[in-house]
N, C-alpha and C. Protein backbone atom coordinates (compact mmCIF):
# COMPACT_ATOMS: atom_id res chain seq x y z
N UNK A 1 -34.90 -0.68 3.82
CA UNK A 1 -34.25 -0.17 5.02
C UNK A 1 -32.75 -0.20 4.78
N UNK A 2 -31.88 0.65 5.25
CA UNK A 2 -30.75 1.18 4.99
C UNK A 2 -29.84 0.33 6.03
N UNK A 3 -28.51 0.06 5.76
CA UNK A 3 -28.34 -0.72 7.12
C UNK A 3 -27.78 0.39 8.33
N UNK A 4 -27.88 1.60 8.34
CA UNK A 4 -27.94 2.83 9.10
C UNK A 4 -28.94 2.95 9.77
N UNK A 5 -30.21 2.32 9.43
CA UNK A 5 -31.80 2.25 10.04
C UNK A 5 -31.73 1.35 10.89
N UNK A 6 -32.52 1.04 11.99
CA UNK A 6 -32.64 0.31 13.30
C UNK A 6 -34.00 -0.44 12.92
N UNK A 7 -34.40 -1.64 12.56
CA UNK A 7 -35.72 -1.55 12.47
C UNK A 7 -36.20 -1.26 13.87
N UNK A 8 -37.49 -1.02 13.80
CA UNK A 8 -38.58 -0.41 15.20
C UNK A 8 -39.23 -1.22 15.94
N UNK A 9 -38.28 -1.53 17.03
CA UNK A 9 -38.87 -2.74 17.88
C UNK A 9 -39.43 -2.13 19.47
N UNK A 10 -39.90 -0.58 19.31
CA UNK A 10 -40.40 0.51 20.24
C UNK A 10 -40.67 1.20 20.15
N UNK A 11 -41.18 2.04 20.86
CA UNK A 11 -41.61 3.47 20.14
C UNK A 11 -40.32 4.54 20.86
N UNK A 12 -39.49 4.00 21.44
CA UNK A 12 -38.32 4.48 22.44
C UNK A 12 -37.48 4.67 21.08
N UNK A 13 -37.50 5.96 20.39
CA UNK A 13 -36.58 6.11 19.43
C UNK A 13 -35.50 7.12 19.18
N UNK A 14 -34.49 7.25 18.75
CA UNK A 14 -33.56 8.32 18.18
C UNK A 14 -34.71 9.28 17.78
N UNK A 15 -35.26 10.43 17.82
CA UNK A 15 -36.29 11.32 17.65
C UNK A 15 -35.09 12.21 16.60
N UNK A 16 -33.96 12.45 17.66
CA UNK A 16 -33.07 13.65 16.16
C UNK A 16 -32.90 13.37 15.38
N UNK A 17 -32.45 12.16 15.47
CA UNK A 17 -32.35 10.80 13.85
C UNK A 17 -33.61 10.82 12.71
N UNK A 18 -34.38 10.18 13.17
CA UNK A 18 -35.67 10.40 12.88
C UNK A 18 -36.08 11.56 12.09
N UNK A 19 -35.86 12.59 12.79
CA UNK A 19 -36.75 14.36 11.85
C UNK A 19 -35.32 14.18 11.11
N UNK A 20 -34.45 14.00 11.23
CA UNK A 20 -33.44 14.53 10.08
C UNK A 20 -33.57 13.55 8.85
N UNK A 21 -33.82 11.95 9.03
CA UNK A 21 -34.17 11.08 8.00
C UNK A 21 -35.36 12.01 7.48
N UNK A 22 -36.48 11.83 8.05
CA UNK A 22 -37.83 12.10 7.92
C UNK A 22 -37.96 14.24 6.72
N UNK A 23 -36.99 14.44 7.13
CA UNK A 23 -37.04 15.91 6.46
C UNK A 23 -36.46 16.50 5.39
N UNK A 24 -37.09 16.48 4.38
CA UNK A 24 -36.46 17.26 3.05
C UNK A 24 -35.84 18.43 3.34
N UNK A 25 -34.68 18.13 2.69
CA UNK A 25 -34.07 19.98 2.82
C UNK A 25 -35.02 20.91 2.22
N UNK A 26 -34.81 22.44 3.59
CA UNK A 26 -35.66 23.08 3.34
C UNK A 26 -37.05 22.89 4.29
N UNK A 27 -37.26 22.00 4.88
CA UNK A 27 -38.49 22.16 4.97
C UNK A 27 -38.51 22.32 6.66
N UNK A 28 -40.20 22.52 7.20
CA UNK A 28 -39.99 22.90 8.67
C UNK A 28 -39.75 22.15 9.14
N UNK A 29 -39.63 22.81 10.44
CA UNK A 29 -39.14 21.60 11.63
C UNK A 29 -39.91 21.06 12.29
N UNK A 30 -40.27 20.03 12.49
CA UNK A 30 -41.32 19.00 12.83
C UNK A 30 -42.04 19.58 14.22
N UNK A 31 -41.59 20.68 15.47
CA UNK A 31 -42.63 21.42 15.93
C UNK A 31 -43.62 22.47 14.95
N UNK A 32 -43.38 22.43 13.86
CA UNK A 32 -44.72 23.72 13.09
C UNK A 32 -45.26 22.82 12.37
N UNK A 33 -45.49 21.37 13.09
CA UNK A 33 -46.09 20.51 11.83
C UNK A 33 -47.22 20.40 13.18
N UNK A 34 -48.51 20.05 12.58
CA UNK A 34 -49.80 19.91 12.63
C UNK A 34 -50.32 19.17 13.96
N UNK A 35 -50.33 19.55 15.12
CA UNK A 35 -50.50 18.51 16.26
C UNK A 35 -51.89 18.01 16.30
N UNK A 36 -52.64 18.70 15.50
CA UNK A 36 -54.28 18.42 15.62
C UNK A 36 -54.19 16.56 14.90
N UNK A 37 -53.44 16.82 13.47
CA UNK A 37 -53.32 15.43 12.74
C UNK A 37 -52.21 14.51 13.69
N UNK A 38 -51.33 15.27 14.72
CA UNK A 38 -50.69 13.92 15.49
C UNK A 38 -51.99 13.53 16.07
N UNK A 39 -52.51 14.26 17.23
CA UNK A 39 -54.02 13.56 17.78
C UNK A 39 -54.64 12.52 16.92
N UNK A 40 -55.01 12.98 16.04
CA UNK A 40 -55.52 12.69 14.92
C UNK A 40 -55.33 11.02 14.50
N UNK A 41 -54.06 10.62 14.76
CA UNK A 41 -53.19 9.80 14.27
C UNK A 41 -53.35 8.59 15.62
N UNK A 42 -53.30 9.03 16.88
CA UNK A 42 -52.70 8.55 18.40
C UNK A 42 -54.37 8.24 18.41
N UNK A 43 -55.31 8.95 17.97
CA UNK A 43 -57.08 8.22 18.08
C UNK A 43 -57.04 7.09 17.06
N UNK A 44 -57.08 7.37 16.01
CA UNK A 44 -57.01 6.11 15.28
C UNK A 44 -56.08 4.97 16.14
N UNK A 45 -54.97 5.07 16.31
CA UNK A 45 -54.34 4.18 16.63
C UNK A 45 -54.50 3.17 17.91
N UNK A 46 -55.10 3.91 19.10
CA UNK A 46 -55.93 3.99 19.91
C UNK A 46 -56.77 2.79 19.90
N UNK A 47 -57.80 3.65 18.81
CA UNK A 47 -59.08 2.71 18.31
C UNK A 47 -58.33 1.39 17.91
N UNK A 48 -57.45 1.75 17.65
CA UNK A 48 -57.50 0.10 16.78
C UNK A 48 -56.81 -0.98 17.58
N UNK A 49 -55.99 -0.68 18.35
CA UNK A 49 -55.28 -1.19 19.53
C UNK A 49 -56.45 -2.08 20.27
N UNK A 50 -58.03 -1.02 20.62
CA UNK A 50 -58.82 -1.45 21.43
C UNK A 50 -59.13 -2.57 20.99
N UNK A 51 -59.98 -2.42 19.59
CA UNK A 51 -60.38 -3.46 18.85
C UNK A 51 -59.47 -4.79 18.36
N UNK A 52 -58.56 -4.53 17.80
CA UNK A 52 -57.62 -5.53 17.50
C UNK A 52 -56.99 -5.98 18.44
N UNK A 53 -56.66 -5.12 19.41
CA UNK A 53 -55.59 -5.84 20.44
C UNK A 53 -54.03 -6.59 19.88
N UNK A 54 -53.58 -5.39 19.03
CA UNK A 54 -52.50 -5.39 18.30
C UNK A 54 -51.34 -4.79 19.10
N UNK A 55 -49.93 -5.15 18.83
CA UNK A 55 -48.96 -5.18 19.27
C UNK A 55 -48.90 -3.57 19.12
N UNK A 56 -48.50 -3.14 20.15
CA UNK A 56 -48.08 -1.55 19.41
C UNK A 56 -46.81 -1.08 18.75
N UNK A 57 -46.23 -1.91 18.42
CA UNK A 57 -45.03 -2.10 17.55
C UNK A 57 -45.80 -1.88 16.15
N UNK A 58 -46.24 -2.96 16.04
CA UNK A 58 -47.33 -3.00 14.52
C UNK A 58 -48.21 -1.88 14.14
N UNK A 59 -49.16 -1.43 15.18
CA UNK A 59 -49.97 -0.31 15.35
C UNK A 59 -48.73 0.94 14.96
N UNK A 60 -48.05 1.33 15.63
CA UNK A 60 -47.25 2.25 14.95
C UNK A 60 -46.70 2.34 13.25
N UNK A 61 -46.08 1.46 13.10
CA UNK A 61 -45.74 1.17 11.48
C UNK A 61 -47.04 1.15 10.94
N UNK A 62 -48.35 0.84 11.35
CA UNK A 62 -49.45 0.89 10.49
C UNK A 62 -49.33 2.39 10.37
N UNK A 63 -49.50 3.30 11.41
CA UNK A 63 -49.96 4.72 11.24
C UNK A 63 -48.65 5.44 10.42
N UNK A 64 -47.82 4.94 10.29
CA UNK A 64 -46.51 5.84 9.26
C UNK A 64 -47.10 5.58 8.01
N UNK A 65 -48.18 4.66 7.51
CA UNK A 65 -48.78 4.17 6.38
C UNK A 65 -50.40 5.06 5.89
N UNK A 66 -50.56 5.72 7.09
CA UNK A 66 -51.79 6.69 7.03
C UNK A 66 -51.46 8.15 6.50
N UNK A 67 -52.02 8.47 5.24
CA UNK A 67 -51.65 9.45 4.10
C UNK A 67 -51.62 10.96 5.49
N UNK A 68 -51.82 10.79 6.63
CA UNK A 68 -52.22 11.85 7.15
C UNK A 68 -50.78 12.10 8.04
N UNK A 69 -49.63 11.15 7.74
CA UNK A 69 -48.72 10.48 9.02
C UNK A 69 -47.54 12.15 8.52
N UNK A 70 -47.23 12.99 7.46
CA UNK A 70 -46.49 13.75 6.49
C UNK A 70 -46.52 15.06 7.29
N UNK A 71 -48.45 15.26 7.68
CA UNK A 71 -48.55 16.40 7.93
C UNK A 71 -48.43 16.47 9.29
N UNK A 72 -47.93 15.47 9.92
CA UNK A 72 -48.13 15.56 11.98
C UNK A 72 -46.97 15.97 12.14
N UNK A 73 -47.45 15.93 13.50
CA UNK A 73 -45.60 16.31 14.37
C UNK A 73 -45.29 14.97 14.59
N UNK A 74 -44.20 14.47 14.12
CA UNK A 74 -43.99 13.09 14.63
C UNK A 74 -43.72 13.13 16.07
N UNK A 75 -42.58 13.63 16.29
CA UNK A 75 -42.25 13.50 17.86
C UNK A 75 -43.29 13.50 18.62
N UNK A 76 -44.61 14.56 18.23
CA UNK A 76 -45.37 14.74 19.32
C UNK A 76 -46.42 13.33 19.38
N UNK A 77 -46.84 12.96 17.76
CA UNK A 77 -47.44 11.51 17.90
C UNK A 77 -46.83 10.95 18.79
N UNK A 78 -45.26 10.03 18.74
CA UNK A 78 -45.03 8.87 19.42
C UNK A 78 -44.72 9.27 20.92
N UNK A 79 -44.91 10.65 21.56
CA UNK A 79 -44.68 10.87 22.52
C UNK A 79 -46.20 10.71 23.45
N UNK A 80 -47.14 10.72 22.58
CA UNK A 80 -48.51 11.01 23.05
C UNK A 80 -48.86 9.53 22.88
N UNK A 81 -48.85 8.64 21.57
CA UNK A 81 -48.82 7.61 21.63
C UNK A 81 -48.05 6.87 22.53
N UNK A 82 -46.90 6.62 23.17
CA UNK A 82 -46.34 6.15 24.26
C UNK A 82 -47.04 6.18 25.53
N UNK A 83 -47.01 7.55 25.81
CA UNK A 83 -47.53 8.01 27.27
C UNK A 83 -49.11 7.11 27.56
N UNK A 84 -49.72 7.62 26.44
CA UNK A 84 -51.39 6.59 26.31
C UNK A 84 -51.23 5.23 26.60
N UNK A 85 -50.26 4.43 25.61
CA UNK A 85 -50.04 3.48 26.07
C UNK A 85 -49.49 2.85 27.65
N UNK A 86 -48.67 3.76 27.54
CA UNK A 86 -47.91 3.07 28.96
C UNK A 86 -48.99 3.92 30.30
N UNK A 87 -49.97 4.36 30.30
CA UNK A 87 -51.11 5.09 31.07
C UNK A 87 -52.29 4.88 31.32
N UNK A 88 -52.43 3.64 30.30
CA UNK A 88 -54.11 3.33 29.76
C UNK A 88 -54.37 3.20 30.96
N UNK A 89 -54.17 2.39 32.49
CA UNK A 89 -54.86 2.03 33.06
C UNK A 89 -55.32 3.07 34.21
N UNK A 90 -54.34 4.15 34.04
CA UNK A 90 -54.19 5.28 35.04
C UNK A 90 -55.35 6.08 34.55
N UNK A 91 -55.33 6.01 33.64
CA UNK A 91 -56.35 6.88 32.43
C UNK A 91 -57.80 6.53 32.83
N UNK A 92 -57.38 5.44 32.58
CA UNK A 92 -59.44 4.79 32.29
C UNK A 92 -60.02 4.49 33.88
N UNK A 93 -58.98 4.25 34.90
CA UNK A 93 -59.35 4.66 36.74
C UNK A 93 -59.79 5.72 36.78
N UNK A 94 -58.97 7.29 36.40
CA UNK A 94 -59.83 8.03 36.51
C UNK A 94 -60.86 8.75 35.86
N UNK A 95 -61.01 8.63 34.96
CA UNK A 95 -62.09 8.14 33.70
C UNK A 95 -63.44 7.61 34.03
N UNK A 96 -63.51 6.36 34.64
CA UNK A 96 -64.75 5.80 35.66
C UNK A 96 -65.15 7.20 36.45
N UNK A 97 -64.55 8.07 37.08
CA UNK A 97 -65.37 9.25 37.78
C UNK A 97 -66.05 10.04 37.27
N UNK A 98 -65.87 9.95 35.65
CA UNK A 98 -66.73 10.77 35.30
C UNK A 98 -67.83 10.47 34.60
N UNK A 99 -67.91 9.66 33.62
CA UNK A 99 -68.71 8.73 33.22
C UNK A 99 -70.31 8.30 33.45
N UNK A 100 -71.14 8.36 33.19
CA UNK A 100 -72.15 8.06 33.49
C UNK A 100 -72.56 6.18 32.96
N UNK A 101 -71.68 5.64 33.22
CA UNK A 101 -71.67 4.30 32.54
C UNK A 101 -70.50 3.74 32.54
N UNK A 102 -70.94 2.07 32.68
CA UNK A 102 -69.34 1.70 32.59
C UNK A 102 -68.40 1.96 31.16
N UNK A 103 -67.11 1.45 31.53
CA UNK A 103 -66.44 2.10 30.25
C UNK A 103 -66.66 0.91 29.10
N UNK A 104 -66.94 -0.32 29.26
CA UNK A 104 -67.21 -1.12 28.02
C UNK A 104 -68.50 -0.86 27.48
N UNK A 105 -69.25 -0.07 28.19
CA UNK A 105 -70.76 0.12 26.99
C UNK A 105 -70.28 1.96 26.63
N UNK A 106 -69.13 2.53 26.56
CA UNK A 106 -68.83 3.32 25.87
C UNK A 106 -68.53 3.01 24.49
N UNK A 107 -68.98 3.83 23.71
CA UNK A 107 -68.34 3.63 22.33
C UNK A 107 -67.05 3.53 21.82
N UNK A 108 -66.38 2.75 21.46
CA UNK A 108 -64.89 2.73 20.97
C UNK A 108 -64.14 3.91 20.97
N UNK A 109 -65.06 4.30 19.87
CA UNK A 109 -64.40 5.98 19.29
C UNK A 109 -64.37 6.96 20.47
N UNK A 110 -65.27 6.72 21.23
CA UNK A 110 -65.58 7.75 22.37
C UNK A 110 -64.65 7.52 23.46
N UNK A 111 -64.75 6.39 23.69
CA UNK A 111 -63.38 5.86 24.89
C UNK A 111 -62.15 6.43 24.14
N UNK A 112 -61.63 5.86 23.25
CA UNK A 112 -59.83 6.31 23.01
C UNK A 112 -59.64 7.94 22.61
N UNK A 113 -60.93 8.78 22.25
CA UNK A 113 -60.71 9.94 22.21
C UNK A 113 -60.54 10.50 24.07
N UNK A 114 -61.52 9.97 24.61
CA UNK A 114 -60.81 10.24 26.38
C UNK A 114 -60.16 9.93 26.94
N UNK A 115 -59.14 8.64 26.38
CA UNK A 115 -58.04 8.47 26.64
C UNK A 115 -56.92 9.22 26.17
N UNK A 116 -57.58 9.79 24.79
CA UNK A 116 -56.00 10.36 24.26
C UNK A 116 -56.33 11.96 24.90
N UNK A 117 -57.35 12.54 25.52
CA UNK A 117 -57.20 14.24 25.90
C UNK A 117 -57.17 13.58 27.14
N UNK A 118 -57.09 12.71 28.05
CA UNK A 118 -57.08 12.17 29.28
C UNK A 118 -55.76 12.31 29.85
N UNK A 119 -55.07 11.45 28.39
CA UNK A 119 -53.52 11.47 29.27
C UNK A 119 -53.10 12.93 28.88
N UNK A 120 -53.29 13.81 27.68
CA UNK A 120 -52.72 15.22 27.83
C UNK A 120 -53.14 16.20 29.20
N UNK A 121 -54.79 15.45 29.94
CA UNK A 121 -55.29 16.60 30.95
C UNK A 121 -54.07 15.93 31.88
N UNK A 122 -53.62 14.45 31.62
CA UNK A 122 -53.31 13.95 33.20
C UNK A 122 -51.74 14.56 33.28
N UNK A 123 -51.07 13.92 32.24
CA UNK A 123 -49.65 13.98 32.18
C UNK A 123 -48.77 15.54 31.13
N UNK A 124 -49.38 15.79 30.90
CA UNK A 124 -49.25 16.84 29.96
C UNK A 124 -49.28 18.31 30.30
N UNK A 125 -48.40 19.11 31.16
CA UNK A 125 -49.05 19.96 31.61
C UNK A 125 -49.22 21.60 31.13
N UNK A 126 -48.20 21.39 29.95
CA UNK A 126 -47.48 22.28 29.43
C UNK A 126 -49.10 22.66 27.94
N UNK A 127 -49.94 21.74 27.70
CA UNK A 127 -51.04 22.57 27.00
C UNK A 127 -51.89 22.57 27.78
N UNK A 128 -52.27 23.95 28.08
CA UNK A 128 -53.89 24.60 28.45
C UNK A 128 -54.92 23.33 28.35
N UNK A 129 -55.53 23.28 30.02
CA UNK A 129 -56.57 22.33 29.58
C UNK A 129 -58.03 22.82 28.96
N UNK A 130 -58.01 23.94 28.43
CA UNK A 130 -58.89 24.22 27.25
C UNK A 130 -58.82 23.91 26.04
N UNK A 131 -57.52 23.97 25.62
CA UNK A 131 -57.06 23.57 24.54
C UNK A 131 -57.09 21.96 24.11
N UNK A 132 -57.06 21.43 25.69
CA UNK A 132 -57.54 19.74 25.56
C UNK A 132 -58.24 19.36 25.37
N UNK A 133 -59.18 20.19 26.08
CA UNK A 133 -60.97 20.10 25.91
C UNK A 133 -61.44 20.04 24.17
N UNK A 134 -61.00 21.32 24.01
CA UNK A 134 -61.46 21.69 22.77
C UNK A 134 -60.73 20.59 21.39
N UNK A 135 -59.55 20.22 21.49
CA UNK A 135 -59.30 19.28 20.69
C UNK A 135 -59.99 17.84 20.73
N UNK A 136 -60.32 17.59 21.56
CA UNK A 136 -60.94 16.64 22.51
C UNK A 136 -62.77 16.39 21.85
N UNK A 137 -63.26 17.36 21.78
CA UNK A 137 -64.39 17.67 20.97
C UNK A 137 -64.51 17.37 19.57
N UNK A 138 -63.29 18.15 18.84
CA UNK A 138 -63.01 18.33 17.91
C UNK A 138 -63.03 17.32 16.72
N UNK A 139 -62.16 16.15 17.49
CA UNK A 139 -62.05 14.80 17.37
C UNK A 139 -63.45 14.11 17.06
N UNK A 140 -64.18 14.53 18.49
CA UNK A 140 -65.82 13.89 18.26
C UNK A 140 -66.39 13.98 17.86
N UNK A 141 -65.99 15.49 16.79
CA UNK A 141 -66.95 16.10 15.99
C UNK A 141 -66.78 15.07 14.63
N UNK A 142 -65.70 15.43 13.98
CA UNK A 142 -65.02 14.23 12.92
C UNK A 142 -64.91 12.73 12.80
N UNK A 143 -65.03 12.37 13.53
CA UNK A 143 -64.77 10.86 13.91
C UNK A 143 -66.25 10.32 15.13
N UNK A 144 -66.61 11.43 15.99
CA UNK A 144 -67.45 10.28 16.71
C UNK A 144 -68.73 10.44 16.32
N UNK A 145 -69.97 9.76 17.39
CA UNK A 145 -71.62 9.80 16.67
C UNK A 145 -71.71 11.25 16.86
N UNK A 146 -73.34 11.14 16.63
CA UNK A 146 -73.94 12.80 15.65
C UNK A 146 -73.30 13.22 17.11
N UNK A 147 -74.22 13.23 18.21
CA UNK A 147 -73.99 14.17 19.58
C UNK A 147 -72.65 14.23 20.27
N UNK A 148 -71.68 12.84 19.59
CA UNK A 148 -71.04 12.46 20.75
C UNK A 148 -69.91 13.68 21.44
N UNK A 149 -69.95 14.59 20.62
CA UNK A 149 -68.81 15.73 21.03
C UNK A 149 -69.53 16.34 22.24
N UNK A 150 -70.79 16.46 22.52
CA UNK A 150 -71.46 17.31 23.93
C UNK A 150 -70.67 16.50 24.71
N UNK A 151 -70.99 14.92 24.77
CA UNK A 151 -70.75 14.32 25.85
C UNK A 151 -69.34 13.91 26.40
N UNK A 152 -68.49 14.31 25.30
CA UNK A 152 -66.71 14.01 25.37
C UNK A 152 -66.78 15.77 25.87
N UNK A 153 -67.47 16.97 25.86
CA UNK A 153 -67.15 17.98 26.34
C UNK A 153 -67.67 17.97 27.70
N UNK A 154 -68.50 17.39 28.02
CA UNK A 154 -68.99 17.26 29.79
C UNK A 154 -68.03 16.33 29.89
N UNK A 155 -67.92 15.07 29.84
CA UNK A 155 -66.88 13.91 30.73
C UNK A 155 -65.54 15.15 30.39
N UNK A 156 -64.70 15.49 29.34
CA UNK A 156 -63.18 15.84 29.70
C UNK A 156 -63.30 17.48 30.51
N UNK A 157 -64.71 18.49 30.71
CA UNK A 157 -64.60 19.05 31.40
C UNK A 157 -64.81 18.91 32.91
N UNK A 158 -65.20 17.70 33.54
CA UNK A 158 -65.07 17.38 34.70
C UNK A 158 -63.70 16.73 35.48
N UNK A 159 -63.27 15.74 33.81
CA UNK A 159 -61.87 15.44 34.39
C UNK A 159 -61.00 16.36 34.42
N UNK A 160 -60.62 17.51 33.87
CA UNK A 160 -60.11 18.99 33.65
C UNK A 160 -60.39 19.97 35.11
N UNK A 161 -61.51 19.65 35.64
CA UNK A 161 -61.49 20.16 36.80
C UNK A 161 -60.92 19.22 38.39
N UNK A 162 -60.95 18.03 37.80
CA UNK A 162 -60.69 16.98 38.96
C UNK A 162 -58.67 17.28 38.86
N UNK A 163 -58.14 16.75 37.52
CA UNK A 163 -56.77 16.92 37.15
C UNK A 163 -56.18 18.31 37.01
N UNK A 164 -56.95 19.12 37.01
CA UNK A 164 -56.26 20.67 36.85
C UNK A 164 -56.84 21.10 37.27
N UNK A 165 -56.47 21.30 38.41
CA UNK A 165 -58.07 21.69 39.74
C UNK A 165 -57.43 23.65 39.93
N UNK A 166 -56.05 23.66 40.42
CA UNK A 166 -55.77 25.01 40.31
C UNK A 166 -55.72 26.01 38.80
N UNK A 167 -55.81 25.51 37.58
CA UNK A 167 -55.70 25.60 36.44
C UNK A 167 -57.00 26.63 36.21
N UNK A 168 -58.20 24.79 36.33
CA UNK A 168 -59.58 25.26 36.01
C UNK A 168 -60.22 26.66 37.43
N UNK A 169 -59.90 26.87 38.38
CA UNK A 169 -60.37 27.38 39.03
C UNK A 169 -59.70 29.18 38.72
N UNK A 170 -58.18 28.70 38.17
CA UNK A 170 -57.67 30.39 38.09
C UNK A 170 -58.58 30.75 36.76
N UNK A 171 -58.89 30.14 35.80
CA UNK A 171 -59.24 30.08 34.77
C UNK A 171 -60.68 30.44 34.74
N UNK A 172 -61.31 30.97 35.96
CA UNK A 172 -62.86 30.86 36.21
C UNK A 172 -62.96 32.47 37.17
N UNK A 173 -61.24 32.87 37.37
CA UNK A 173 -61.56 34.36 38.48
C UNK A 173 -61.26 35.47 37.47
């Protein structure tokens, strides 16, 4: 570390600082980088938070260590990672409505993937909640059990209609 570097005691960071360290001359600008692998990144991290019950200080520096951390949007990770965090509980309240079960006999993988398209249906308003849905799946397809993507597509299409109620309804005339 440079003594120009801050070590990372938040995820509350210089972001312009950041893409300009973070970017080889020449190369794009960290919106045309890959938001599927930020998701990507904010589930894992997620997951592991649940399980470990790790500092999210630590949890972050772990995921800059994941070969997948090059091709994301950073900004959009720690912005999605933040919001999750500082939301979980807003998240998983309304989460219980849809659910057919409580949320601790949900599967790990299955919970933090509806947390992470949860807080984009809740707080996020600027992507299409189809586009939430469908990443949302996507996730379950790669990462969760054989079926589990049907059932992350019924639970985040009910919360999609509960949270984006004028959205899902223009979206249906």
């Amino acid at each position: 570390m440079t003594d120009t570097q801050k070590p990372l005691t938040s995820l509350v960071v210089d972001n312009e600082a950041a893409e300009k360290r973070s970017r080889p001359a020449g190369a794009k600008k960290p919106g045309s980088k890959n938001r599927r692998k930020s998701r990507e990144l904010v589930l894992k991290a997620v997951y592991r938070g649940m399980l470990n019950e790790s500092e999210l200080s630590q949890i972050f520096r772990d995921m800059t260590d994941d070969p997948d951390y090059n091709k994301a949007d950073e900004a959009y990770f720690r912005q999605l990672l933040q919001s999750v965090t500082v939301n979980i509980n807003a998240i998983d309240e309304k989460l219980v409505n849809f659910i057919d079960r409580p949320l601790a006999e949900l599967s790990p993988v299955e919970h933090a993937i509806l947390r992470v398209a949860g807080c984009e249906l809740m707080f996020d308003s600027t992507i299409p909640y189809r586009v939430v849905i469908n990443e949302g799946v996507e996730l379950a397809k790669v990462f969760g059990g054989t079926d589990g993507h049907k059932y992350i597509n019924g639970v985040l299409d009910k919360f999609a209609a509960d949270v984006r109620e004028l959205e899902v309804r223009a979206s249906k005339t």
